[in-house]
Protein backbone atom coordinates (compact mmCIF):
# COMPACT_ATOMS: atom_id res chain seq x y z
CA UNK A 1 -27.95 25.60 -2.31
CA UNK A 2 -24.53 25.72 -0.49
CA UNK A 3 -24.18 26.52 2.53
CA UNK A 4 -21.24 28.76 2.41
CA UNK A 5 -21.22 29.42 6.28
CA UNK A 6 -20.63 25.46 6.80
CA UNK A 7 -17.94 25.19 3.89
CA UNK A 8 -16.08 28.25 5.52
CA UNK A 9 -15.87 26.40 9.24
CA UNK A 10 -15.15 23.60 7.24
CA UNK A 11 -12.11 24.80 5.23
CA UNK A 12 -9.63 22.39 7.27
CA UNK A 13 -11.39 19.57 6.29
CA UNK A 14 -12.43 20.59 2.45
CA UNK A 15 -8.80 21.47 1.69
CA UNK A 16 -6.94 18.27 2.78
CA UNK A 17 -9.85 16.48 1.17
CA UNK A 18 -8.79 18.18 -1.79
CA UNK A 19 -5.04 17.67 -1.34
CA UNK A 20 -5.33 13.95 -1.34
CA UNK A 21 -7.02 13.38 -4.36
CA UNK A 22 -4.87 15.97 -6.41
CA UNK A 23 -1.64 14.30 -4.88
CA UNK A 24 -3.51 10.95 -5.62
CA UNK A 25 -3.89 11.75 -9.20
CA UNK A 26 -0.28 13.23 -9.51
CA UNK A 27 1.12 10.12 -8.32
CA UNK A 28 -0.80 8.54 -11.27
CA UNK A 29 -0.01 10.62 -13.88
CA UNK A 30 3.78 11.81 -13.36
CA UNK A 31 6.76 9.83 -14.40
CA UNK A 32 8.68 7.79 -11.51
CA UNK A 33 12.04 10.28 -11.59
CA UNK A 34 9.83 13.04 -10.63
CA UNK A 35 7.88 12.12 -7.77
CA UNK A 36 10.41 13.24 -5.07
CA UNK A 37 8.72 16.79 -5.68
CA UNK A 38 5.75 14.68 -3.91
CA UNK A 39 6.84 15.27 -0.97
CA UNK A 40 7.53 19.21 -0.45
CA UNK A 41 4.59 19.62 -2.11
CA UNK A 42 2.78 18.20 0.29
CA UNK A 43 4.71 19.22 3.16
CA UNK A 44 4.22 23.52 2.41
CA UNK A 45 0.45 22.27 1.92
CA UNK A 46 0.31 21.14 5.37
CA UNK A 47 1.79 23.52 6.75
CA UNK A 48 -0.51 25.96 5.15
CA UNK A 49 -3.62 24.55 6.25
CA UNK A 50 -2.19 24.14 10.24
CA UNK A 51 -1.23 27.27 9.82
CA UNK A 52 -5.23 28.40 8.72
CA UNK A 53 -6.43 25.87 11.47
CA UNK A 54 -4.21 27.92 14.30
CA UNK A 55 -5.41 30.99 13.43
CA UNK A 56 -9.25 29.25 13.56
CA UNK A 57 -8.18 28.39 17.19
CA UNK A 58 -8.24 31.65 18.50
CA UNK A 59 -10.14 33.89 16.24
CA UNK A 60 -12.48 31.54 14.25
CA UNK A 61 -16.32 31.48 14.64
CA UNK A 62 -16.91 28.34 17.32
CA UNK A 63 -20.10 26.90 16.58
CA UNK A 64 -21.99 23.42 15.92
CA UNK A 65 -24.20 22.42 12.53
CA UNK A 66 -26.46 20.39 11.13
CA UNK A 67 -28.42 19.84 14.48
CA UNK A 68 -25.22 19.07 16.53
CA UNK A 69 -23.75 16.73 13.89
CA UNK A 70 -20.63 18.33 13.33
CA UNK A 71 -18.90 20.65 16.02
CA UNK A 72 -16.23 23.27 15.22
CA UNK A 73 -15.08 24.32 18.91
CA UNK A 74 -11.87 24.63 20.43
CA UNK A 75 -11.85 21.31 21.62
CA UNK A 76 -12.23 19.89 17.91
CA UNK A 77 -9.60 22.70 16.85
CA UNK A 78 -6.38 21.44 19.21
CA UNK A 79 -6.91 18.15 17.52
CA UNK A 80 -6.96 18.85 14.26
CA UNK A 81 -3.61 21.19 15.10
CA UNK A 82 -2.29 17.81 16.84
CA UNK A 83 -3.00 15.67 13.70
CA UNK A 84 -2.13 18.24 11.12
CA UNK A 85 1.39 18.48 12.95
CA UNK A 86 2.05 15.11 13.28
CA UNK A 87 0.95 14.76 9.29
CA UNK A 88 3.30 17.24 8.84
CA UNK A 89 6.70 15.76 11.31
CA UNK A 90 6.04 12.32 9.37
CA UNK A 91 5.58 13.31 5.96
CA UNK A 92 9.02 15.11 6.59
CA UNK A 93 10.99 12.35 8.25
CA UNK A 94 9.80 10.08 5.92
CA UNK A 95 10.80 11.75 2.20
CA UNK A 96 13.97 9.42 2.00
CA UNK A 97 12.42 6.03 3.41
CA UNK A 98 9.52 6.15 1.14
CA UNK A 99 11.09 7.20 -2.07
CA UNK A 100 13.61 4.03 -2.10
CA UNK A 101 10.87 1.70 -2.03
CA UNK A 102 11.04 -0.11 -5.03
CA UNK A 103 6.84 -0.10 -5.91
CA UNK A 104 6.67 3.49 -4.53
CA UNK A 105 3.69 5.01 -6.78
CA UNK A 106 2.85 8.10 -4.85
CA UNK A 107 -0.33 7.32 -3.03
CA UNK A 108 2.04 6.77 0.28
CA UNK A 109 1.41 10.70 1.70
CA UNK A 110 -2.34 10.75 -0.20
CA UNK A 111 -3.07 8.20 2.43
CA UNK A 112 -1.27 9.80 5.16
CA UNK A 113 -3.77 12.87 4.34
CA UNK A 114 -7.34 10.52 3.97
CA UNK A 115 -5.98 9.06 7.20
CA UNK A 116 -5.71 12.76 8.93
CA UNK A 117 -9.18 14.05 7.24
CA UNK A 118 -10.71 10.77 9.39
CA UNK A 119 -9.16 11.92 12.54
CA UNK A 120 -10.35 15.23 11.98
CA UNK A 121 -13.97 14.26 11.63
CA UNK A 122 -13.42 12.31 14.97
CA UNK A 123 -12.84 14.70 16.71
CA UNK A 124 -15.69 17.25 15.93
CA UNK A 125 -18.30 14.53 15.74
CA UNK A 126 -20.94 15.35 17.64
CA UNK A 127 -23.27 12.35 16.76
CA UNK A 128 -22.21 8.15 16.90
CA UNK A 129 -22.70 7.73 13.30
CA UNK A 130 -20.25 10.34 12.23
CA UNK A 131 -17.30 9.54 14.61
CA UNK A 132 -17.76 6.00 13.15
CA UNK A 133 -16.94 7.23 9.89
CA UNK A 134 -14.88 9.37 11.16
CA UNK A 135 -13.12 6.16 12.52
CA UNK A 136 -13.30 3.85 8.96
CA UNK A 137 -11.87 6.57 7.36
CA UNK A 138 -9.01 6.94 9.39
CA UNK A 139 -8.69 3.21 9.66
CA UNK A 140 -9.00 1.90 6.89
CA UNK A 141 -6.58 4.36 4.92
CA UNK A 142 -3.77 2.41 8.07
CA UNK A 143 -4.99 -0.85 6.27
CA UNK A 144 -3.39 0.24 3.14
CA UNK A 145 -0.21 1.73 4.90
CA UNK A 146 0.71 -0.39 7.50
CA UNK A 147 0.94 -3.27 4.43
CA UNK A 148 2.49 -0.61 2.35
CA UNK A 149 5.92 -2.53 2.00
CA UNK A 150 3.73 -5.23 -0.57
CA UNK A 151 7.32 -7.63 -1.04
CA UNK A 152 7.76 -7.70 2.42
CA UNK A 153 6.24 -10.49 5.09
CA UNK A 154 5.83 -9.18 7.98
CA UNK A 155 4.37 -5.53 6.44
CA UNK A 156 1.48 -8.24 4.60
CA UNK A 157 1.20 -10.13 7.58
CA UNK A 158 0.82 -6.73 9.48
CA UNK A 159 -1.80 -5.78 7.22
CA UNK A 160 -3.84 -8.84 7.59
CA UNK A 161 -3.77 -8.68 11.18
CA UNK A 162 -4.65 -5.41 11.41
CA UNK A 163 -7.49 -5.74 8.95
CA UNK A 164 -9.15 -8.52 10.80
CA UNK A 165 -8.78 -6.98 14.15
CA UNK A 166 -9.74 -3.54 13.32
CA UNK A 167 -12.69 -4.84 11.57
CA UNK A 168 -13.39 -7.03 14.94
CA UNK A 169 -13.34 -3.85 16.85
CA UNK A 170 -15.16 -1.73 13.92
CA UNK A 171 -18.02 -4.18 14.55
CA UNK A 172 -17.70 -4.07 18.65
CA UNK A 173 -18.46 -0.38 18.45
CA UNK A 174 -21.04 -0.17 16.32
CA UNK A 175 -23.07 -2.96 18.19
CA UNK A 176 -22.50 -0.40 20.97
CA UNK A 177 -23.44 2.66 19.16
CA UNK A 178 -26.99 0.42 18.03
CA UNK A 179 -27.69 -0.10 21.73
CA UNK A 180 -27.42 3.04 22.57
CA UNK A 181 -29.40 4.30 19.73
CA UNK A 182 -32.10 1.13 21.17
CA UNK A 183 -32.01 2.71 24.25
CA UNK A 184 -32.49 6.33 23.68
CA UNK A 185 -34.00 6.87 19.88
CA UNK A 186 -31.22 8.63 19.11
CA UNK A 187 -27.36 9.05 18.20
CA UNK A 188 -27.04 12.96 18.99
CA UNK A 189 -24.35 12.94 22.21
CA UNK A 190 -26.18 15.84 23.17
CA UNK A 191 -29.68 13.65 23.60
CA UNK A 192 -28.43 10.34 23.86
CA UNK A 193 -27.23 11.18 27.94
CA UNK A 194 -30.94 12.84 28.97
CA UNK A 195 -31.94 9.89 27.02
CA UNK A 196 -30.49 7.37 29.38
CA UNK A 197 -31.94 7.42 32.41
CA UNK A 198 -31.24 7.49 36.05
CA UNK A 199 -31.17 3.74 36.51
CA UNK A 200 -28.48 1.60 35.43
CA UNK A 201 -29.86 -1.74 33.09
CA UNK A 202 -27.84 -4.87 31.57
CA UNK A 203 -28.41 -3.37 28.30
CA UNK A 204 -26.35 0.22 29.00
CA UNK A 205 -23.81 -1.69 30.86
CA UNK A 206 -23.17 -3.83 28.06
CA UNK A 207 -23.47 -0.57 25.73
CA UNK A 208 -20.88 1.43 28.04
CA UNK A 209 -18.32 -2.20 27.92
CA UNK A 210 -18.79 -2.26 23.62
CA UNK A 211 -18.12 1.81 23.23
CA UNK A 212 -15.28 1.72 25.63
CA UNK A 213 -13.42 -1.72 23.63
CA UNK A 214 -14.08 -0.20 20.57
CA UNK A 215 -12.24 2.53 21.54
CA UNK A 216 -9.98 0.78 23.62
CA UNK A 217 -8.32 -0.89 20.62
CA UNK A 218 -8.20 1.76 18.63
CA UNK A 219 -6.11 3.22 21.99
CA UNK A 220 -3.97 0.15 22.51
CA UNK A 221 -5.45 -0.34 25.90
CA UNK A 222 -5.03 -3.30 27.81
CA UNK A 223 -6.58 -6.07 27.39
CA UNK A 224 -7.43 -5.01 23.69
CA UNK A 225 -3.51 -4.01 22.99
CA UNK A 226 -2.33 -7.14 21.55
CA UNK A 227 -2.48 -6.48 17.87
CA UNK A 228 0.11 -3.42 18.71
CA UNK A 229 3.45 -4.76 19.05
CA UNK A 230 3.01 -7.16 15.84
CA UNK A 231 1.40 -4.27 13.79
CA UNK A 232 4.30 -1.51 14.63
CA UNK A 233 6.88 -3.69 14.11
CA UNK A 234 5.54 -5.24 10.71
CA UNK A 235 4.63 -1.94 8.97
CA UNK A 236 6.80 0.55 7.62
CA UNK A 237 8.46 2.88 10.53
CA UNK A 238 6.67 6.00 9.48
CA UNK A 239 3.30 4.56 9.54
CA UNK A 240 4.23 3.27 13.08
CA UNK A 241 4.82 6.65 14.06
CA UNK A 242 1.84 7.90 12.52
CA UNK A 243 -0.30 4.83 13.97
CA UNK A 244 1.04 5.65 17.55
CA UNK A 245 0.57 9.45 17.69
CA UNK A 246 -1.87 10.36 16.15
CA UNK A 247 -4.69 7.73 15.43
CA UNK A 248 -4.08 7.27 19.26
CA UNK A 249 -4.91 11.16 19.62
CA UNK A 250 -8.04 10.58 17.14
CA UNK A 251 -9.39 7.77 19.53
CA UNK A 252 -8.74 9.54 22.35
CA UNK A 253 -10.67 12.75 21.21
CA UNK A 254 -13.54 10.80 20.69
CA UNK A 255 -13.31 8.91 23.99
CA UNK A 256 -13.37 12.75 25.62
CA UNK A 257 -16.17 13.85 23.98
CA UNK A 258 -18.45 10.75 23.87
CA UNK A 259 -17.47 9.64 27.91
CA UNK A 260 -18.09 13.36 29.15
CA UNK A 261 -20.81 14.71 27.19
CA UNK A 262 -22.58 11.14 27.09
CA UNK A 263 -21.36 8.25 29.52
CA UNK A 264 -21.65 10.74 32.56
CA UNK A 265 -25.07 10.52 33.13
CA UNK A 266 -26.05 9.43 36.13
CA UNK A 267 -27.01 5.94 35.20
CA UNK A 268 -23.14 5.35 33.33
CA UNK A 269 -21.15 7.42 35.72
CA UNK A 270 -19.92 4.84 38.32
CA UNK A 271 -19.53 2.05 35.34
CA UNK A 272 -17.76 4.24 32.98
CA UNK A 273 -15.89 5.20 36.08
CA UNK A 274 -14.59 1.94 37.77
CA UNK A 275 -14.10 0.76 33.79
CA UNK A 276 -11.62 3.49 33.17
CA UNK A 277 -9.85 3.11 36.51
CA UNK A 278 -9.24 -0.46 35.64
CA UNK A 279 -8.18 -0.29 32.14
CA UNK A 280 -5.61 2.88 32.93
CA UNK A 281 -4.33 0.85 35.81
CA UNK A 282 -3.70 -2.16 33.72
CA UNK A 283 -2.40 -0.28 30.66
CA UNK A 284 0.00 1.39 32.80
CA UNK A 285 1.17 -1.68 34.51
CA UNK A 286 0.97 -4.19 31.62
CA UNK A 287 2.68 -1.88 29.11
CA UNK A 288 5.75 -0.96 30.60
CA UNK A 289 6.64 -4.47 32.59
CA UNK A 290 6.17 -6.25 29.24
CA UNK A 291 8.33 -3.19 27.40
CA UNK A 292 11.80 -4.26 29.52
CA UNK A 293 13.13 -7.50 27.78
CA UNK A 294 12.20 -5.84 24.17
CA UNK A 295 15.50 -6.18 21.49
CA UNK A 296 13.55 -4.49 18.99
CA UNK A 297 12.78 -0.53 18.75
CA UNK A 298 9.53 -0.33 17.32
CA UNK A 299 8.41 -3.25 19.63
CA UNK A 300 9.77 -1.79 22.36
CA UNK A 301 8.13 2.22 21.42
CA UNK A 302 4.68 0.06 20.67
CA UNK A 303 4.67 -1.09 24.02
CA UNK A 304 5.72 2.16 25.71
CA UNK A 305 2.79 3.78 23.50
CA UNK A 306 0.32 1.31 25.30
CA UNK A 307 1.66 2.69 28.83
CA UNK A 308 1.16 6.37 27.25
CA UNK A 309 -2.11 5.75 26.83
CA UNK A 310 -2.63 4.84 30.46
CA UNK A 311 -1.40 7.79 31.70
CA UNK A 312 -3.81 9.82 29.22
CA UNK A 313 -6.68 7.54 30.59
CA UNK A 314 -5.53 9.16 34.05
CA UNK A 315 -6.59 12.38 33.05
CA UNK A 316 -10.20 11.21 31.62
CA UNK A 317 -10.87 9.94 35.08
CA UNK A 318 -10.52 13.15 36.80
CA UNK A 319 -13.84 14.37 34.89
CA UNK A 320 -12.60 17.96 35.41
CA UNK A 321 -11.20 21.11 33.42
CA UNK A 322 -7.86 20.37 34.96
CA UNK A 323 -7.79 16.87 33.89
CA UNK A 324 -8.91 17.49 30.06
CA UNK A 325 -6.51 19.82 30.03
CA UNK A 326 -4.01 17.50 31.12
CA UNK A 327 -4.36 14.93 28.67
CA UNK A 328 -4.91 17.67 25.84
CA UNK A 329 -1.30 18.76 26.85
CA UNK A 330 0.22 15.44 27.16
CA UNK A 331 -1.38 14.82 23.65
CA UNK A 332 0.40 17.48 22.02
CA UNK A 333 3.74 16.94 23.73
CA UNK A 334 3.60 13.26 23.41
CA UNK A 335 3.64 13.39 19.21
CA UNK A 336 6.63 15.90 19.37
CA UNK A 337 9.09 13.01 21.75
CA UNK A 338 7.60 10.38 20.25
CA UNK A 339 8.15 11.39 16.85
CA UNK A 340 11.57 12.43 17.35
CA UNK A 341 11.95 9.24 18.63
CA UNK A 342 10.85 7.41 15.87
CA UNK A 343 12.52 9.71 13.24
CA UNK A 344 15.36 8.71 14.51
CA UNK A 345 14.45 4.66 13.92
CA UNK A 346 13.09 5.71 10.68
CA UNK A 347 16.56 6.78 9.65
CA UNK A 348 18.43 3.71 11.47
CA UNK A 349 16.28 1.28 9.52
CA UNK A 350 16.42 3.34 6.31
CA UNK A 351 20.70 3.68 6.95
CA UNK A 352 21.35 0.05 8.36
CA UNK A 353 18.07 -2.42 6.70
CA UNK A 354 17.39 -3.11 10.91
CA UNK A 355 15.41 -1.88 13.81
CA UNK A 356 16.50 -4.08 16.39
CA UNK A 357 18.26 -2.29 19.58
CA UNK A 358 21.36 -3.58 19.30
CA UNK A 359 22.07 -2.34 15.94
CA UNK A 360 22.09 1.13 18.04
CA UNK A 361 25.36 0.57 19.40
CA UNK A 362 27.78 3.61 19.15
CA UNK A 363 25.07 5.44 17.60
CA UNK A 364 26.47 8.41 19.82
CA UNK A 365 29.70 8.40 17.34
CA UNK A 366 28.05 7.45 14.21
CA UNK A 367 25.20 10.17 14.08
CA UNK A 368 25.68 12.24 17.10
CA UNK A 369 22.06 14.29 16.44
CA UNK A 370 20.43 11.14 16.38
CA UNK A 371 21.57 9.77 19.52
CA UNK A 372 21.14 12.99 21.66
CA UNK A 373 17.72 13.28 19.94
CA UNK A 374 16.56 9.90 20.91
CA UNK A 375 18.01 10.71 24.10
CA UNK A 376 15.94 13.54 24.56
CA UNK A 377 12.53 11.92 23.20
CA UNK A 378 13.13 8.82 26.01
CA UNK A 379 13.64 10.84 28.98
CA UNK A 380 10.84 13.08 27.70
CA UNK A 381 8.73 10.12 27.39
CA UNK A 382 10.02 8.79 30.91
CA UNK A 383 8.47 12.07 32.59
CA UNK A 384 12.33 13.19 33.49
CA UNK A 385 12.60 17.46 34.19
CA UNK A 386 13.25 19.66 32.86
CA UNK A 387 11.70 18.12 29.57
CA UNK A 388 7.99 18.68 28.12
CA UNK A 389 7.16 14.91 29.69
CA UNK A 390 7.73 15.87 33.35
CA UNK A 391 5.22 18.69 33.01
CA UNK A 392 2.72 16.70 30.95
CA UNK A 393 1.90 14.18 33.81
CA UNK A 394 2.42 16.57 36.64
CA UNK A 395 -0.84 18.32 34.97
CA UNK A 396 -2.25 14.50 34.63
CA UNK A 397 -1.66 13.02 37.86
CA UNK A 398 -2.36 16.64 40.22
CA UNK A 399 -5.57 16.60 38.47
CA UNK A 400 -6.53 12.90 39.28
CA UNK A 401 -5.36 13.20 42.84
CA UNK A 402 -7.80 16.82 43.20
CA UNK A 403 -10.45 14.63 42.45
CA UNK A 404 -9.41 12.29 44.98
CA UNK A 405 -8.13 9.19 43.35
CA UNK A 406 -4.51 8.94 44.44
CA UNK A 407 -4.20 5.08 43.94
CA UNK A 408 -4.09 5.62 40.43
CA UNK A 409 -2.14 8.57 40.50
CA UNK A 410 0.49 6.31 42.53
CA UNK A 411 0.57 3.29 40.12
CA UNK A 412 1.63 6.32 37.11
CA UNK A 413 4.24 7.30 39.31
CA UNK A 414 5.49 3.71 39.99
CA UNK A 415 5.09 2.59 36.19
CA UNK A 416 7.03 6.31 35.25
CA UNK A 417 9.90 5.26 36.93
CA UNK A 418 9.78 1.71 35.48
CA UNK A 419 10.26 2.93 32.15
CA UNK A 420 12.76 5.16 33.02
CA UNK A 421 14.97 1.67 33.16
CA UNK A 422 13.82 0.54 29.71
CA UNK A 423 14.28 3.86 28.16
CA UNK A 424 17.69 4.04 29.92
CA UNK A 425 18.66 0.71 28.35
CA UNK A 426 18.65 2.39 24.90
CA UNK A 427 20.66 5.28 25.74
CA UNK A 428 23.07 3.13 27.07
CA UNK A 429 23.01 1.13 24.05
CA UNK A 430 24.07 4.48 21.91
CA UNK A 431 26.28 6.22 23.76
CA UNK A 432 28.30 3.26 25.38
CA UNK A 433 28.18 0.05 22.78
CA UNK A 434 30.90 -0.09 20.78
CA UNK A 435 29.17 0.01 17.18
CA UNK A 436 32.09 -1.82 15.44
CA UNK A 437 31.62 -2.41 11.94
CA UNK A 438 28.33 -0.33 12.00
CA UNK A 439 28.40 2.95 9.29
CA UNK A 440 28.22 6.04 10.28
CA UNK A 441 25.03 7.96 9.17
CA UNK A 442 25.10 11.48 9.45
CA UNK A 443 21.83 13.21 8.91
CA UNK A 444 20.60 16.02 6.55
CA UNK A 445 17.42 17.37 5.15
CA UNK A 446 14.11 16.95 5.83
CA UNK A 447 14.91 14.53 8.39
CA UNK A 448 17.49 16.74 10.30
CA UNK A 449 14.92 19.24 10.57
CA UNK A 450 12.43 17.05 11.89
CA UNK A 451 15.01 15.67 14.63
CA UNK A 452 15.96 18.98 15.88
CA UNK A 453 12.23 20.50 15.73
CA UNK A 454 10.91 17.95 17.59
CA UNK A 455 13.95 18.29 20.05
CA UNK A 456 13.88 21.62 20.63
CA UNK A 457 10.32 21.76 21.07
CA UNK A 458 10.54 18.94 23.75
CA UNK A 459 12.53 21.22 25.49
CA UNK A 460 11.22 24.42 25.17
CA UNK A 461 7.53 23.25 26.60
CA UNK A 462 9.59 21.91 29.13
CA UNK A 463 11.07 25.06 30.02
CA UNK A 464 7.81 27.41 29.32
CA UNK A 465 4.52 25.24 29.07
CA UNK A 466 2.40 28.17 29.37
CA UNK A 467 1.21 28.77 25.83
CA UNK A 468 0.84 25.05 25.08
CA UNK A 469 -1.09 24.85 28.83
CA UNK A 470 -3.69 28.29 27.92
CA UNK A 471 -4.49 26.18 24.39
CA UNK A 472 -5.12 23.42 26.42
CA UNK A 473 -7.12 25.01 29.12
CA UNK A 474 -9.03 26.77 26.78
CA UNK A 475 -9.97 23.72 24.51
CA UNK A 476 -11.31 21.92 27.45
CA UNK A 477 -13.17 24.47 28.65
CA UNK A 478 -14.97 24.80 25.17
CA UNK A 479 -16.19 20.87 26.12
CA UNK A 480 -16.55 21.16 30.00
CA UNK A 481 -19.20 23.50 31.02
């Protein structure tokens, strides 16, 4: 019999299941001319189901099923709002880049949805085996996408790469996930750290090193980052967006969950620790050094995204409310400035056939909304006040340093105002390069909606964090007991 409890806790889940496979066979069966309707379509169905999910956040039934397989907390619910949203801001920005490709068939945004559903199971896995398919799902629907653009090199060389390396670091994890299950009889997160033992061996070192690189790539950490740059820049610039925001998010949630409720027993606690203080410090530093002589956009964003993620790492360190809640909030913050960022590239590339920085020039003239909107996303991304960045890793790096580890906290404030040069170096691009000979491209729609949503969300968190920062500090307290 159905369980009607489990399908109702499950509704997020069931109905973008559904959505992809009914937008998958409409792309099949309707003419070329009148697939633009694709797109709305899909957009009011997102929005309907984040809509649903919100309301699950604060008044929905929070509870776990089929013996801790599956949980449906808070913590599970602010990510599946974070990938639902960013869904939502690309399938938006995207409309007019997608629709004048010339073997556009209509899968493009039933991927972008199988890709979200695999996020979604990430993050309320509460058992190895089902963040791992969780984590195929999600990845291999960015096989397809990232090589979406099928007459184009670099997208197929993209692909390729990605393919092989994801499936490197597919394989890394799950050798993990079998030593743990060697080690403790089970995969349950909730067994596996009673199951480990007071007494630190070879084999659960090794186990902690393959869990954390599995992760790690799909996090763009350093040293398993180096697929990134050549990946974003190959695939098609909404996928990038997508690829940077939220399977980054996806990873992350799972690196939460598994590290807190599992790796802190007492026999991984000071590995797991002096891991993640090395791999944020190096992410931080490696990230934005290497992000200064970029010429092109995306490379330049993919390498930024890499230092984002050591900044996020900061707040898994600090093993405390606080810090969850930190990188929760920089989470949700960071796919509103980074997508306005890259709906801004989207359109450049989509305008002018380029993404490299110079081709920015006098954007400030040509398409005054996308300059001041990329303006905004950089310096938001930079940390600068009064924008939502600033407040993002305040929470991050007070909560580190109450836990006592300011060195850490010090190299984020050192790398912040690194990339503060880099990001600068585009906005001077814009607003003082001359542009001559470049078109101007105003911006309607979708896309101008997007752009000033994300901008004036950027700001306003800025401004008044405090409903973002309750979601958040209720969402890890639903994980932290």
């Amino acid at each position: 019999m159905v369980d009607f409890n489990i399908l109702a806790v499950l509704t997020p889940e069931v109905a973008l299941a559904a959505l992809a496979l009914i937008l998958l066979a409409i792309g099949l069966l309707i003419p070329p001319g009148a697939r633009k309707g694709m797109m709305p379509l899909t957009a009011f169905s997102l929005i309907g189901i984040l809509s649903y999910t919100l309301y699950d956040f604060y008044f929905g039934t929070k509870t776990s099923f089929l013996d801790g397989l599956y949980w449906h907390d808070q913590f599970a619910l602010y990510f599946k709002v974070l990938f639902l949203a960013a869904a939502l801001l690309v399938v938006l920005s995207s409309g007019g880049y997608i629709q004048k490709l010339p073997k556009y068939r209509g899968e493009f945004y039933s991927l972008i949805l199988t890709a979200t559903l695999g996020m979604m199971l990430m993050a309320g896995a509460g058992e190895l085996i089902t963040l791992y398919v969780g984590l195929e799902l999600m990845t291999i629907s960015f096989y397809i996408l990232v090589a979406y653009l099928s007459e184009d090199a670099r997208s197929s060389e993209a692909g390729i790469k990605y393919l092989v390396l994801g499936a490197t670091s597919s394989a890394i994890l799950l050798y993990g996930i079998s030593l743990i299950y060697g080690l403790t009889g089970s995969t349950q997160l909730s067994e596996i750290a009673s199951g480990l033992g007071a007494t630190l061996t070879p084999t659960s070192f090794l186990a902690t090193v393959f869990i954390l690189a599995g992760l790690g790539f799909k996090i763009s950490l350093v040293p398993f980052h180096l697929w990134a740059p050549d990946i974003y820049e190959g695939a098609p610039t909404p996928v990038t967006a997508f690829l940077a925001i939220a399977s980054k998010a996806a990873a992350f949630a799972a690196l939460i969950r598994v590290y807190l409720i599992t790796m802190n027993s007492q026999s991984f606690s000071a590995t797991g620790q002096t891991l993640l203080l090395v791999l944020a410090a190096l992410t931080m530093i490696i990230g934005n050094l290497v992000a200064i002589p970029q010429t092109n956009i995306k490379r330049l964003l993919a390498y930024s995204s890499i230092a984002q993620a050591g900044y996020l790492m900061v707040g898994i360190i600090a093993e405390s409310i606080p810090g969850v809640k930190g990188v929760l909030f920089y989470a949700m913050i960071y796919v509103f400035a980074n997508m306005g960022a890259f709906a801004v590239a989207t359109h450049v590339s989509e305008k002018q056939g380029s993404d490299e920085i110079q081709d920015f020039a006098g954007l400030a003239r040509r398409s005054p909304l996308a300059a001041v909107v990329m303006t905004a996303s950089l310096l938001s991304l930079a940390g600068i006040p009064p924008l939502a960045g600033f407040v993002g890793k305040f929470y991050l790096f007070s909560a580190v340093m109450g836990q006592g580890y300011t060195a850490i906290a010090y190299i984020g404030f050192v790398m912040s105002m690194v990339s503060v040069y880099y990001y600068l170096s585009v906005v001077k691009v814009m607003f003082l390069g001359e542009g001559e000979g470049l078109p101007d491209i105003p911006v309607h729609g979708a896309v101008k909606f997007t752009m000033l949503f994300t901008m004036i969300i950027t700001i306003a968190i800025g401004i008044y964090p405090t409903p973002l920062a309750q979601m958040a500090i209720a969402a890890a307290q639903s994980l932290v007991q």
